[in-house]
PDB file of N, CA and C in Angstrom:
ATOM      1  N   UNK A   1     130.482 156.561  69.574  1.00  0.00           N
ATOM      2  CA  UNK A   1     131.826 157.077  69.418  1.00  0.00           C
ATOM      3  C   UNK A   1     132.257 157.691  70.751  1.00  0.00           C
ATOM      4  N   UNK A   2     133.342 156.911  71.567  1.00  0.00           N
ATOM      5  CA  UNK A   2     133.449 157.381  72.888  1.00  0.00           C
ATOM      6  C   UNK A   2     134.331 158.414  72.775  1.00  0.00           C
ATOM      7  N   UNK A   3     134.819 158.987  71.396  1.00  0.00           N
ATOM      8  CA  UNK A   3     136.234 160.315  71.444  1.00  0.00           C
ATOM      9  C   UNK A   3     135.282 161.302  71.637  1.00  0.00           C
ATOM     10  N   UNK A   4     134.214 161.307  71.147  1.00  0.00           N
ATOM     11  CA  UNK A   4     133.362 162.818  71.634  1.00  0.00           C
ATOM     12  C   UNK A   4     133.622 163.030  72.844  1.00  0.00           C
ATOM     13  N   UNK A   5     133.044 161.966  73.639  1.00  0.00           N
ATOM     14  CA  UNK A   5     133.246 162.096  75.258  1.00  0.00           C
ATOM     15  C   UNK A   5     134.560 162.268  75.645  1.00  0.00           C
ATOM     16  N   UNK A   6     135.375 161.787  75.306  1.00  0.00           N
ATOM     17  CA  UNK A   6     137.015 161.702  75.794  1.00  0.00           C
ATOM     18  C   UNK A   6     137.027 163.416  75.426  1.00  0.00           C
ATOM     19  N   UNK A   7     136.959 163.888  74.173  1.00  0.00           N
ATOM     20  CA  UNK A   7     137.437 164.932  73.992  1.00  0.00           C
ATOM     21  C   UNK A   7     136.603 166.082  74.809  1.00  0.00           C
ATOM     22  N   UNK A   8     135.478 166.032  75.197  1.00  0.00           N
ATOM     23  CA  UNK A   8     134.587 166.515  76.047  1.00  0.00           C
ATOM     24  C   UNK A   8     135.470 167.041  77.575  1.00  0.00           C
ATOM     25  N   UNK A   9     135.808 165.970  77.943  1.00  0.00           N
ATOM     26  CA  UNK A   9     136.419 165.664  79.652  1.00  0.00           C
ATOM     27  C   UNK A   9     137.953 166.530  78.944  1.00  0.00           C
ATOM     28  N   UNK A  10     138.370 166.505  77.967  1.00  0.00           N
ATOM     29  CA  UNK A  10     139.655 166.827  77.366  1.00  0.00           C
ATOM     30  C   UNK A  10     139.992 168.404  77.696  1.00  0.00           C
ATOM     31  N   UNK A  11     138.669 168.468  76.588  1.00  0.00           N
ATOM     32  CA  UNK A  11     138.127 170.471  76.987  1.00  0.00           C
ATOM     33  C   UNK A  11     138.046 170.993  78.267  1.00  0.00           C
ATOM     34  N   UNK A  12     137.632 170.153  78.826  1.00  0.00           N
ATOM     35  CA  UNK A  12     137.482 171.131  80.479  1.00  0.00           C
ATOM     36  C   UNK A  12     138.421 170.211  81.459  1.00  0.00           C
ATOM     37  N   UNK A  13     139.337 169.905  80.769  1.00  0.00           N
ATOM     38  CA  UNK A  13     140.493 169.671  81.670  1.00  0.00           C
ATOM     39  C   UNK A  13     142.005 170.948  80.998  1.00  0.00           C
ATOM     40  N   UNK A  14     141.707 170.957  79.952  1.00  0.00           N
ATOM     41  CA  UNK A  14     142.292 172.188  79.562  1.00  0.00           C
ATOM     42  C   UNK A  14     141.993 173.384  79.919  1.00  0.00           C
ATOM     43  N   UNK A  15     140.762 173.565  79.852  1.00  0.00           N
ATOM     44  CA  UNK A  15     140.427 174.917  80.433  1.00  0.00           C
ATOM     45  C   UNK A  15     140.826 175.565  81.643  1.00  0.00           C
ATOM     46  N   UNK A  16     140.306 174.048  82.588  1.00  0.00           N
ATOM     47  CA  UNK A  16     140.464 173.979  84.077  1.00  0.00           C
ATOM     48  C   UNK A  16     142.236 174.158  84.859  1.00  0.00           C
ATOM     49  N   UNK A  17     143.011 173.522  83.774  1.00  0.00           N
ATOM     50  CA  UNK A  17     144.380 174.306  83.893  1.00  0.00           C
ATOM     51  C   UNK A  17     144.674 175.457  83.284  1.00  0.00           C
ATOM     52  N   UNK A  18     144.161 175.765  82.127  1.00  0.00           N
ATOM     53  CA  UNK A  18     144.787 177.133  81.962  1.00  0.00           C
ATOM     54  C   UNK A  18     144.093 178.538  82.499  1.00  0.00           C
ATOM     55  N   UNK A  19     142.619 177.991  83.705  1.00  0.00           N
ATOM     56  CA  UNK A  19     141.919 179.021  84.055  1.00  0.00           C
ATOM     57  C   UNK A  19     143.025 178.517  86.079  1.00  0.00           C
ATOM     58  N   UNK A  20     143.287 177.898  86.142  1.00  0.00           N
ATOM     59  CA  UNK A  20     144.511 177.755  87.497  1.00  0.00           C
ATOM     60  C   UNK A  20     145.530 178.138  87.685  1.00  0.00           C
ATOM     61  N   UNK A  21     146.317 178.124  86.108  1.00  0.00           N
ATOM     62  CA  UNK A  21     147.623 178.579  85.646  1.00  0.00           C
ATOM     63  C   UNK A  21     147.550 180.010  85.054  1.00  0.00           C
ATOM     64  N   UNK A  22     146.212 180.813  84.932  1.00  0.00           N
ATOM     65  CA  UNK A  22     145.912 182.165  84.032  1.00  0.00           C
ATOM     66  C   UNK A  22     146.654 182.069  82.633  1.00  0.00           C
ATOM     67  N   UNK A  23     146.591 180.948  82.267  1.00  0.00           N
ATOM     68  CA  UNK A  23     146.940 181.025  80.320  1.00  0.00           C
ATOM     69  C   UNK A  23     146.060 181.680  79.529  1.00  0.00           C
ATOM     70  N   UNK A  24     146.818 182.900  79.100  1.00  0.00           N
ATOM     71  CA  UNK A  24     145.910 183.912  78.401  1.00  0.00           C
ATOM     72  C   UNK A  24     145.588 183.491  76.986  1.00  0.00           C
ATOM     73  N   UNK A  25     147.139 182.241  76.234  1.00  0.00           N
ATOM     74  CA  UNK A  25     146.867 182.037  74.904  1.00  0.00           C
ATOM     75  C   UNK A  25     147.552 180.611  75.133  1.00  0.00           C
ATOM     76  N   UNK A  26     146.645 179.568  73.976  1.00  0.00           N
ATOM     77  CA  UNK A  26     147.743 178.311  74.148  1.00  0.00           C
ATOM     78  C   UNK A  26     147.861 177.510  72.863  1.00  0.00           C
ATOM     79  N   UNK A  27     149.072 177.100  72.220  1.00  0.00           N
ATOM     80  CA  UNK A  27     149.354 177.272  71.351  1.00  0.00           C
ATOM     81  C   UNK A  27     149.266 175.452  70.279  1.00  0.00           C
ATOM     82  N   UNK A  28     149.462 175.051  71.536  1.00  0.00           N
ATOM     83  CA  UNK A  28     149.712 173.696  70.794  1.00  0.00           C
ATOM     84  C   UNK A  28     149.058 172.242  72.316  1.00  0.00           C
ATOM     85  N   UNK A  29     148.133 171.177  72.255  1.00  0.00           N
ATOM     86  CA  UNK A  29     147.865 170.473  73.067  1.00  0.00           C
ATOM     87  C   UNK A  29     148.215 169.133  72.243  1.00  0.00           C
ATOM     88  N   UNK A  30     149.228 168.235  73.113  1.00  0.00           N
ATOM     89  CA  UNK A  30     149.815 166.940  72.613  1.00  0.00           C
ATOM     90  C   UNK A  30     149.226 166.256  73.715  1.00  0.00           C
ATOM     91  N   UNK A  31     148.571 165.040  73.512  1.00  0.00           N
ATOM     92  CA  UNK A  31     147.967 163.912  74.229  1.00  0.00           C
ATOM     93  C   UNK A  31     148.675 162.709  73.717  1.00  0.00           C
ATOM     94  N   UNK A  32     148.805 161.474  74.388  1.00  0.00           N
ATOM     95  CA  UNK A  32     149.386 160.262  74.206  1.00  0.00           C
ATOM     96  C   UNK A  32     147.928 159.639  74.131  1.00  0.00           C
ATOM     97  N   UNK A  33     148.149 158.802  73.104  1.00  0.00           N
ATOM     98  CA  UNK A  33     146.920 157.397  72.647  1.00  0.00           C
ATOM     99  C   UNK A  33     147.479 156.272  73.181  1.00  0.00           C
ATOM    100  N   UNK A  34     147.378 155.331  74.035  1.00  0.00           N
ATOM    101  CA  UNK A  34     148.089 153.993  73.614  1.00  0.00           C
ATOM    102  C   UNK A  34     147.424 153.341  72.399  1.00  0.00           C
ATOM    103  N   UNK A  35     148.139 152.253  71.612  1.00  0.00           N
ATOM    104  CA  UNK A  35     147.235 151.216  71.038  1.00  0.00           C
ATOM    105  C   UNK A  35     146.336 150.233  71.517  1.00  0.00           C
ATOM    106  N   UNK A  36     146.568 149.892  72.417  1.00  0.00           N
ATOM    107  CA  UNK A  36     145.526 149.489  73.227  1.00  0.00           C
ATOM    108  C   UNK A  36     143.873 150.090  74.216  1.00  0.00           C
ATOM    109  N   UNK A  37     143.804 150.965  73.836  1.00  0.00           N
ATOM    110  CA  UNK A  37     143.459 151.969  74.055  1.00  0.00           C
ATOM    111  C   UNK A  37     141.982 152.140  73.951  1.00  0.00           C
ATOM    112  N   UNK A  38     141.837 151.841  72.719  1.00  0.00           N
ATOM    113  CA  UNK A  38     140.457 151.687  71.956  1.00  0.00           C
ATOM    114  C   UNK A  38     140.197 152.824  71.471  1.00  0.00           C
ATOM    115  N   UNK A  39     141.154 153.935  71.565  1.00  0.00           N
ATOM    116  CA  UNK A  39     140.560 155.195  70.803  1.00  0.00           C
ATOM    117  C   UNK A  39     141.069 155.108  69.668  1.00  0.00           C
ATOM    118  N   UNK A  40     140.260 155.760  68.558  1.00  0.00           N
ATOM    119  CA  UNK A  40     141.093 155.740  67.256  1.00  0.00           C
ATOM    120  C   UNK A  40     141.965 157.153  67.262  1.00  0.00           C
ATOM    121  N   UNK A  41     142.891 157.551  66.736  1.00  0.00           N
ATOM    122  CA  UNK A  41     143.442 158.911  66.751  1.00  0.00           C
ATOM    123  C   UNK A  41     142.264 159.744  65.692  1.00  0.00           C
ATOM    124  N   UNK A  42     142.266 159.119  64.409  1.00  0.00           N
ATOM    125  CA  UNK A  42     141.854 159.907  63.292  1.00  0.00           C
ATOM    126  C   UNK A  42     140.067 160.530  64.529  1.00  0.00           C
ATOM    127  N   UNK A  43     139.370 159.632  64.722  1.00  0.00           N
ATOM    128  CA  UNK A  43     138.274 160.219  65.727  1.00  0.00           C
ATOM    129  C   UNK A  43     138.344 161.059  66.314  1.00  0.00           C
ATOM    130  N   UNK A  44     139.076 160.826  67.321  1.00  0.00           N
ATOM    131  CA  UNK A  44     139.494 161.656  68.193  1.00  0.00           C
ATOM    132  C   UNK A  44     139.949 163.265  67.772  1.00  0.00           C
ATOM    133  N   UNK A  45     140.884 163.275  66.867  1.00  0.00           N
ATOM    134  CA  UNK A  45     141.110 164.332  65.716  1.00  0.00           C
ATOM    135  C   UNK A  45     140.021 165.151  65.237  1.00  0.00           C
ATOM    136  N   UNK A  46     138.508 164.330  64.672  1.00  0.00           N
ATOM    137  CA  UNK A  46     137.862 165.303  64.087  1.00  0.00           C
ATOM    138  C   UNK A  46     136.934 165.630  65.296  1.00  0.00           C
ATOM    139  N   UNK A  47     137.141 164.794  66.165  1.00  0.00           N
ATOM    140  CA  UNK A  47     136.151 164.688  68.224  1.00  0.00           C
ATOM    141  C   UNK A  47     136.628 166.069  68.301  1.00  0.00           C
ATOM    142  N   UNK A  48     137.660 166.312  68.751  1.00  0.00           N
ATOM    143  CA  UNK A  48     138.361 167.743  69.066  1.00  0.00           C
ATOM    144  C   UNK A  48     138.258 168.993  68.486  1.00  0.00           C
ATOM    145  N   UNK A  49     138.375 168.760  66.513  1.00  0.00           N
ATOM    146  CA  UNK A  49     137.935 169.562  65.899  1.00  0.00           C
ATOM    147  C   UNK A  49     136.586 170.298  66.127  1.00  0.00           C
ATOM    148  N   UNK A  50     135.517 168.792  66.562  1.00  0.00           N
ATOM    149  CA  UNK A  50     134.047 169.086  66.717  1.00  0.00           C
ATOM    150  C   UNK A  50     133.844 170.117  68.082  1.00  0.00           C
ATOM    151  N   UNK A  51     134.370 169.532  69.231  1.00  0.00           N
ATOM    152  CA  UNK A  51     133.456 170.150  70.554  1.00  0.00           C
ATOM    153  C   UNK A  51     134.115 171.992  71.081  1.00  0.00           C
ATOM    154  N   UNK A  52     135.789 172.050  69.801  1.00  0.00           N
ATOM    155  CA  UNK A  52     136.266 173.088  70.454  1.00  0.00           C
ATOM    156  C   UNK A  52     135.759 174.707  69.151  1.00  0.00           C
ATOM    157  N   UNK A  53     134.890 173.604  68.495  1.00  0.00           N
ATOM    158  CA  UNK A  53     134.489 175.092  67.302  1.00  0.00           C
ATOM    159  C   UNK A  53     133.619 175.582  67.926  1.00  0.00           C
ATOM    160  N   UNK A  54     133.863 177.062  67.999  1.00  0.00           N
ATOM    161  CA  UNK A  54     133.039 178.363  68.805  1.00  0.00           C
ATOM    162  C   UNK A  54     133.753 178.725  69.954  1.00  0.00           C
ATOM    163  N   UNK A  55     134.795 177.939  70.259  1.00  0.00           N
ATOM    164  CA  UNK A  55     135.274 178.379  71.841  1.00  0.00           C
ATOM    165  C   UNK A  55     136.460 178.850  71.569  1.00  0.00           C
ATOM    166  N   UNK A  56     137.320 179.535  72.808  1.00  0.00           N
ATOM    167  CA  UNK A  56     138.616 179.551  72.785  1.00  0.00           C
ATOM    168  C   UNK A  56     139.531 178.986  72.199  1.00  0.00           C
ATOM    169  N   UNK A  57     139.450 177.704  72.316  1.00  0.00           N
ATOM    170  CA  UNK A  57     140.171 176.662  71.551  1.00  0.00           C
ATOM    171  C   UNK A  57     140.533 176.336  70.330  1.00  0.00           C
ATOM    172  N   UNK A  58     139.355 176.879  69.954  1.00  0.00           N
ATOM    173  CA  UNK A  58     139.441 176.614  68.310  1.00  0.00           C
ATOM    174  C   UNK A  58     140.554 177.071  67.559  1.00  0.00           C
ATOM    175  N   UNK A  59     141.028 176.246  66.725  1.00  0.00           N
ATOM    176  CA  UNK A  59     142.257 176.430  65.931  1.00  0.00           C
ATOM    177  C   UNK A  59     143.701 176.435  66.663  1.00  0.00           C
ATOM    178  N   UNK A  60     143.520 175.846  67.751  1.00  0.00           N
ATOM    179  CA  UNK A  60     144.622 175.331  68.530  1.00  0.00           C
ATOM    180  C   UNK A  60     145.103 174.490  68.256  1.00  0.00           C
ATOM    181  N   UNK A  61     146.590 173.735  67.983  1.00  0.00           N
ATOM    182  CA  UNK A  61     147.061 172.853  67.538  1.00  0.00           C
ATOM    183  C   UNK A  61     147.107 171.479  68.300  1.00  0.00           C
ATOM    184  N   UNK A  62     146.445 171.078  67.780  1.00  0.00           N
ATOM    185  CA  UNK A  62     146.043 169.180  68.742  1.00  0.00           C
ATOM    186  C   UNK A  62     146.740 168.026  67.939  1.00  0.00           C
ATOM    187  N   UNK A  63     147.632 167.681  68.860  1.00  0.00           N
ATOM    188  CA  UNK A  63     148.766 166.538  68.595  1.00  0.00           C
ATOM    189  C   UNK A  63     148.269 165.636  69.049  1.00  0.00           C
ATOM    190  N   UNK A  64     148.298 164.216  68.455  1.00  0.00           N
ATOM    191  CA  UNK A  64     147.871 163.148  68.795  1.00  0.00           C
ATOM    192  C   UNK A  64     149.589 162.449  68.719  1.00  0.00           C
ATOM    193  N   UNK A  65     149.664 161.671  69.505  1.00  0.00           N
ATOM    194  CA  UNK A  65     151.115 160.897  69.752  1.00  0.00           C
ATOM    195  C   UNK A  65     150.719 159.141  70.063  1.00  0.00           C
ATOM    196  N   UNK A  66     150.614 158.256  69.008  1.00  0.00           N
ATOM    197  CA  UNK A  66     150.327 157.391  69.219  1.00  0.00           C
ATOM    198  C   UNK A  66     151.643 156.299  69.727  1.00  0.00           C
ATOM    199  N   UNK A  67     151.316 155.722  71.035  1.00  0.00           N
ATOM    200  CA  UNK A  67     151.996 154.855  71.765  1.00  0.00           C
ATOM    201  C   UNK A  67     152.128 152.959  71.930  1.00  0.00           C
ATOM    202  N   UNK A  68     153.009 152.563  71.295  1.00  0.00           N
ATOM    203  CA  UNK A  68     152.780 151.201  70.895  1.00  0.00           C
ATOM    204  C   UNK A  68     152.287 150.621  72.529  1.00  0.00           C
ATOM    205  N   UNK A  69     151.452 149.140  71.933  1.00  0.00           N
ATOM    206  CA  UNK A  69     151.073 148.706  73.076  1.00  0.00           C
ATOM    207  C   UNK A  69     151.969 147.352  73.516  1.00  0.00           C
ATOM    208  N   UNK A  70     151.903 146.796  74.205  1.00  0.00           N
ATOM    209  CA  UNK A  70     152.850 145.156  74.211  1.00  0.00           C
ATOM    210  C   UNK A  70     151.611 144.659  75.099  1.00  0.00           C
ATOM    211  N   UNK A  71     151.952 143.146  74.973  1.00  0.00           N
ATOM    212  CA  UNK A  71     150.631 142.453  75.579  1.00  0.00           C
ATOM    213  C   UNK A  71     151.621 140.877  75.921  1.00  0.00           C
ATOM    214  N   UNK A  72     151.211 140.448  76.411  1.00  0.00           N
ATOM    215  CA  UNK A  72     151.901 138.698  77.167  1.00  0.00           C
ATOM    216  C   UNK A  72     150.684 137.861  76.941  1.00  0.00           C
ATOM    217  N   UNK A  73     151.361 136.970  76.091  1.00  0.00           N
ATOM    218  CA  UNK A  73     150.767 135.236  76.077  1.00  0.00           C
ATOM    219  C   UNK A  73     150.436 134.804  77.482  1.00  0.00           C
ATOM    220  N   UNK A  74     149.245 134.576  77.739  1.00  0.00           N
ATOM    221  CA  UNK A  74     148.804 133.490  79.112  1.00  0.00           C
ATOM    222  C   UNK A  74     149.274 132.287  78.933  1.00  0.00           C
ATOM    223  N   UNK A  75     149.660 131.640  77.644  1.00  0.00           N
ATOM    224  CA  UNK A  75     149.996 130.350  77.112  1.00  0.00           C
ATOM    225  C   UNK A  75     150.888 130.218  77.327  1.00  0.00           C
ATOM    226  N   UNK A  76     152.170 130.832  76.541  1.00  0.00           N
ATOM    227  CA  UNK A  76     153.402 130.948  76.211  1.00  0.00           C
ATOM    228  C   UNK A  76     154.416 131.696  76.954  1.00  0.00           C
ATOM    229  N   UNK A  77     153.420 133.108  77.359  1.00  0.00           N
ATOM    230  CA  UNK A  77     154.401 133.454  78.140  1.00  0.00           C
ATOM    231  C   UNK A  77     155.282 134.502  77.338  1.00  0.00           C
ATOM    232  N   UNK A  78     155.379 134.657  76.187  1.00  0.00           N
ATOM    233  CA  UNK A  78     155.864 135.745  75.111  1.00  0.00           C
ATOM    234  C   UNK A  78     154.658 137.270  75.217  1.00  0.00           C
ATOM    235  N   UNK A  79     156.423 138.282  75.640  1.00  0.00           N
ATOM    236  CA  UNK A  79     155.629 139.267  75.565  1.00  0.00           C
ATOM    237  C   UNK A  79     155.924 140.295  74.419  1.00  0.00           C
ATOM    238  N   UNK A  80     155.084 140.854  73.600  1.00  0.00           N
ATOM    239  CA  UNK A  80     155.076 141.156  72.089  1.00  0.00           C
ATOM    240  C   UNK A  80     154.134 142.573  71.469  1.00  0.00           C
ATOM    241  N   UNK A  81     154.441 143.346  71.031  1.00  0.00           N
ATOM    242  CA  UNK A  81     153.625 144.716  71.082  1.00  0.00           C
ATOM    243  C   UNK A  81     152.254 144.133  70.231  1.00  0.00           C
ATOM    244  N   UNK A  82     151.443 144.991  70.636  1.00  0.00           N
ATOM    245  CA  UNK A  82     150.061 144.570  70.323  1.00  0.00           C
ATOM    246  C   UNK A  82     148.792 145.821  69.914  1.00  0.00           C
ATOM    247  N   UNK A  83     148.014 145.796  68.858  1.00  0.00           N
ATOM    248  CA  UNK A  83     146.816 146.519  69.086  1.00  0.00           C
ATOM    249  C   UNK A  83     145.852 146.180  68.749  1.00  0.00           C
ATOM    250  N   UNK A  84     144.794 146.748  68.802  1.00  0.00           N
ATOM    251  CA  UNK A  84     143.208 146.490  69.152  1.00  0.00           C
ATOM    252  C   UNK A  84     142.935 145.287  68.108  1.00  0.00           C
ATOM    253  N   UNK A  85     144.009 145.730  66.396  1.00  0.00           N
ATOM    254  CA  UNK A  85     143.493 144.657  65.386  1.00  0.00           C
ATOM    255  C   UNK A  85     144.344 143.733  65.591  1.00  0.00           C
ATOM    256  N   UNK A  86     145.056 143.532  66.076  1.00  0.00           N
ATOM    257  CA  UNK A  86     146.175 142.125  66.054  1.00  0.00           C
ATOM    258  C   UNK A  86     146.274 141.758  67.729  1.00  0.00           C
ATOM    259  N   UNK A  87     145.353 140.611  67.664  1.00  0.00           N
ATOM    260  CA  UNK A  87     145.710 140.400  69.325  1.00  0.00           C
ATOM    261  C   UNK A  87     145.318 138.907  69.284  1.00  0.00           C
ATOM    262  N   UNK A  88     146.800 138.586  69.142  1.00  0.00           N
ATOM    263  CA  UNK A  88     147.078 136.902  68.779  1.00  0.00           C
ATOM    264  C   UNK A  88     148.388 137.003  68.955  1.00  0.00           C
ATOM    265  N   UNK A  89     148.520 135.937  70.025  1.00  0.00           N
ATOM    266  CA  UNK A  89     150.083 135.867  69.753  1.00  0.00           C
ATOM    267  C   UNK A  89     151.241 135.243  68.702  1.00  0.00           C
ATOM    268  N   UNK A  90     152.020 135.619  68.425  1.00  0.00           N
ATOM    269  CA  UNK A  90     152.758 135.392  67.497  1.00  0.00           C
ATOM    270  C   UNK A  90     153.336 134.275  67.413  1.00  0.00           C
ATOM    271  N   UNK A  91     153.493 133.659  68.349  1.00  0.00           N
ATOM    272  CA  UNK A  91     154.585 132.500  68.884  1.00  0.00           C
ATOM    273  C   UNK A  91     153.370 131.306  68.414  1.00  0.00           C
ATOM    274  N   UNK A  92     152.569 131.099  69.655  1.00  0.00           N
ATOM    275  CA  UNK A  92     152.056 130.265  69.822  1.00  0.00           C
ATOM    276  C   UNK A  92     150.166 130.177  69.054  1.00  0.00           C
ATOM    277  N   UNK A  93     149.945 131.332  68.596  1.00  0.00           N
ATOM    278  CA  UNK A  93     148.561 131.598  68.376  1.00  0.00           C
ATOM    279  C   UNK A  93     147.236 132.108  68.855  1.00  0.00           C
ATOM    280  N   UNK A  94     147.879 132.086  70.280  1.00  0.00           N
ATOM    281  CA  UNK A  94     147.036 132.046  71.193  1.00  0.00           C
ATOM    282  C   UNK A  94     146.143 133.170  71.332  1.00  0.00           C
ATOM    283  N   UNK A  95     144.758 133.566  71.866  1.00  0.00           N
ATOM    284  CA  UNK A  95     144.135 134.694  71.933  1.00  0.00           C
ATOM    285  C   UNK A  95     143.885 135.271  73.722  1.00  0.00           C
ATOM    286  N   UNK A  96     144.448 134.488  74.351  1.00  0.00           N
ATOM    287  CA  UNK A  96     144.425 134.413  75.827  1.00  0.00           C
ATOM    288  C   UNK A  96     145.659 135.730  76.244  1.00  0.00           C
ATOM    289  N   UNK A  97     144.957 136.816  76.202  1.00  0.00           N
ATOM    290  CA  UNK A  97     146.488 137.659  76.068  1.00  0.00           C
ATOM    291  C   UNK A  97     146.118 138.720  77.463  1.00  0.00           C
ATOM    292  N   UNK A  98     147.134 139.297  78.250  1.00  0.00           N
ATOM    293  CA  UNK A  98     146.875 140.304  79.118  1.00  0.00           C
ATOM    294  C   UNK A  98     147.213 141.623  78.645  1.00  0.00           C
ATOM    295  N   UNK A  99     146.623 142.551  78.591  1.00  0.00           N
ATOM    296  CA  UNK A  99     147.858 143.998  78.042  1.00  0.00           C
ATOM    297  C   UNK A  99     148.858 144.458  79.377  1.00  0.00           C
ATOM    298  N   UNK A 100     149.939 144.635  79.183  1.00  0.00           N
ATOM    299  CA  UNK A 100     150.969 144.853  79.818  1.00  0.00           C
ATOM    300  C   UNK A 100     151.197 146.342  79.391  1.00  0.00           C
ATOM    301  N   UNK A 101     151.084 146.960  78.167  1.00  0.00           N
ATOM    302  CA  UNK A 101     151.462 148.882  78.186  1.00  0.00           C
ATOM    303  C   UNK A 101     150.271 148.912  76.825  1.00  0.00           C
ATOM    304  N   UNK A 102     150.168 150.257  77.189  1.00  0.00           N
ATOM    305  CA  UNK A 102     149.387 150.783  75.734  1.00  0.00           C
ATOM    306  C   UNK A 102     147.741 150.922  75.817  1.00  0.00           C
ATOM    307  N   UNK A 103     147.498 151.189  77.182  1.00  0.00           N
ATOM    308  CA  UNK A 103     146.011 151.399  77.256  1.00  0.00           C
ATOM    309  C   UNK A 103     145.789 152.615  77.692  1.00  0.00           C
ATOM    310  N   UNK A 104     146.545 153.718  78.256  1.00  0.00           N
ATOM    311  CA  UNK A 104     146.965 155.043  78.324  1.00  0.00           C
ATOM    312  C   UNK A 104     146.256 156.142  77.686  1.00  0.00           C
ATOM    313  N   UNK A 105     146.038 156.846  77.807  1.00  0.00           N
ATOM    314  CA  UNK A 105     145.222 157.875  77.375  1.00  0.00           C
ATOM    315  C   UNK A 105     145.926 159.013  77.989  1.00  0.00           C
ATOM    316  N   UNK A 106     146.678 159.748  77.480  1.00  0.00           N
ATOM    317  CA  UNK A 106     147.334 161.320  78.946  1.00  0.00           C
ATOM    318  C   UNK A 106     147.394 162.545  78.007  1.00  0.00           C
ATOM    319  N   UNK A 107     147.097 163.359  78.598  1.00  0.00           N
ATOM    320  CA  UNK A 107     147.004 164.553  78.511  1.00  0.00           C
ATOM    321  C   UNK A 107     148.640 165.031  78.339  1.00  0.00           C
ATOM    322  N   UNK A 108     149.709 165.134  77.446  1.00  0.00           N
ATOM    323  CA  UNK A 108     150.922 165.071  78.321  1.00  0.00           C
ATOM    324  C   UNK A 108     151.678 166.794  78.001  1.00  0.00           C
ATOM    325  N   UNK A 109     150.983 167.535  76.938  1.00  0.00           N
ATOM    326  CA  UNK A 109     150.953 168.672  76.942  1.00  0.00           C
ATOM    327  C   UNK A 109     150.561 169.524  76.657  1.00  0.00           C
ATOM    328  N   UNK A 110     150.535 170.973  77.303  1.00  0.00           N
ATOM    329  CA  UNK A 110     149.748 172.251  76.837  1.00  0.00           C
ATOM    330  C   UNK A 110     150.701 173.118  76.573  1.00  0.00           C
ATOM    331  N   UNK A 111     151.246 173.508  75.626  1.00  0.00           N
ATOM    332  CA  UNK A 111     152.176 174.438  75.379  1.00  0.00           C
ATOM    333  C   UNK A 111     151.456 175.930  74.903  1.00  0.00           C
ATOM    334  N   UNK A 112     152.232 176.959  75.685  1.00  0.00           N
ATOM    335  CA  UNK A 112     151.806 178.612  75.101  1.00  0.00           C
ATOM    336  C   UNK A 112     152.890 178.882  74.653  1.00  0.00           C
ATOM    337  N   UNK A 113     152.669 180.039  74.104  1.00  0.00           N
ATOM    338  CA  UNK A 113     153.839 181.004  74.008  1.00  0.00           C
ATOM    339  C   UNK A 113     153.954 181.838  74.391  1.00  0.00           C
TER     340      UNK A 113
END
């Protein structure tokens, strides 16, 4: 399960800004998933729950924001949103696909009050 780890690098990238920025309290952390991505949210969710019980963190509000992916036919040439379970193109059938958005992973906020 690679969300342990993701959420691991997650924790001490939070920390590491709010010990730069002196955030005494923080209230809410929203991250972007793409679908392409390979993370699951629901994982990731109880990943976070797991590595931040006992610390500061705990009981901080963790937003997951899942981000559609799109992907292009090598065949066809049709470009069409896509994720990890559907990666066939629509048009033509094809499984020859590039991802074009949605492999993203970002940190995109730390909100205090």
């Amino acid at each position: 399960m690679h969300e342990l780890g993701i959420c691991d690098a997650l924790l001490k990238m939070v920390r590491g800004v709010a010990k730069e920025q002196a955030l005494q309290e923080i209230q809410r952390i929203t991250v972007e998933v793409g679908s392409l991505s390979g993370v699951v949210p629901a994982y990731m969710a109880d990943c976070w729950e797991a590595v931040t019980d006992g610390t500061e963190l705990e009981g901080v509000e963790f937003v997951i924001e899942e981000l559609e992916g799109t992907a292009r036919c090598l065949d066809c040439g049709r470009e069409f949103p896509a994720d990890v379970e559907h990666l066939r193109c629509p048009s033509c059938g094809s499984e020859k696909l590039t991802p074009m958005t949605g492999r993203d992973l970002t940190l995109k906020e730390i909100l205090v009050p």
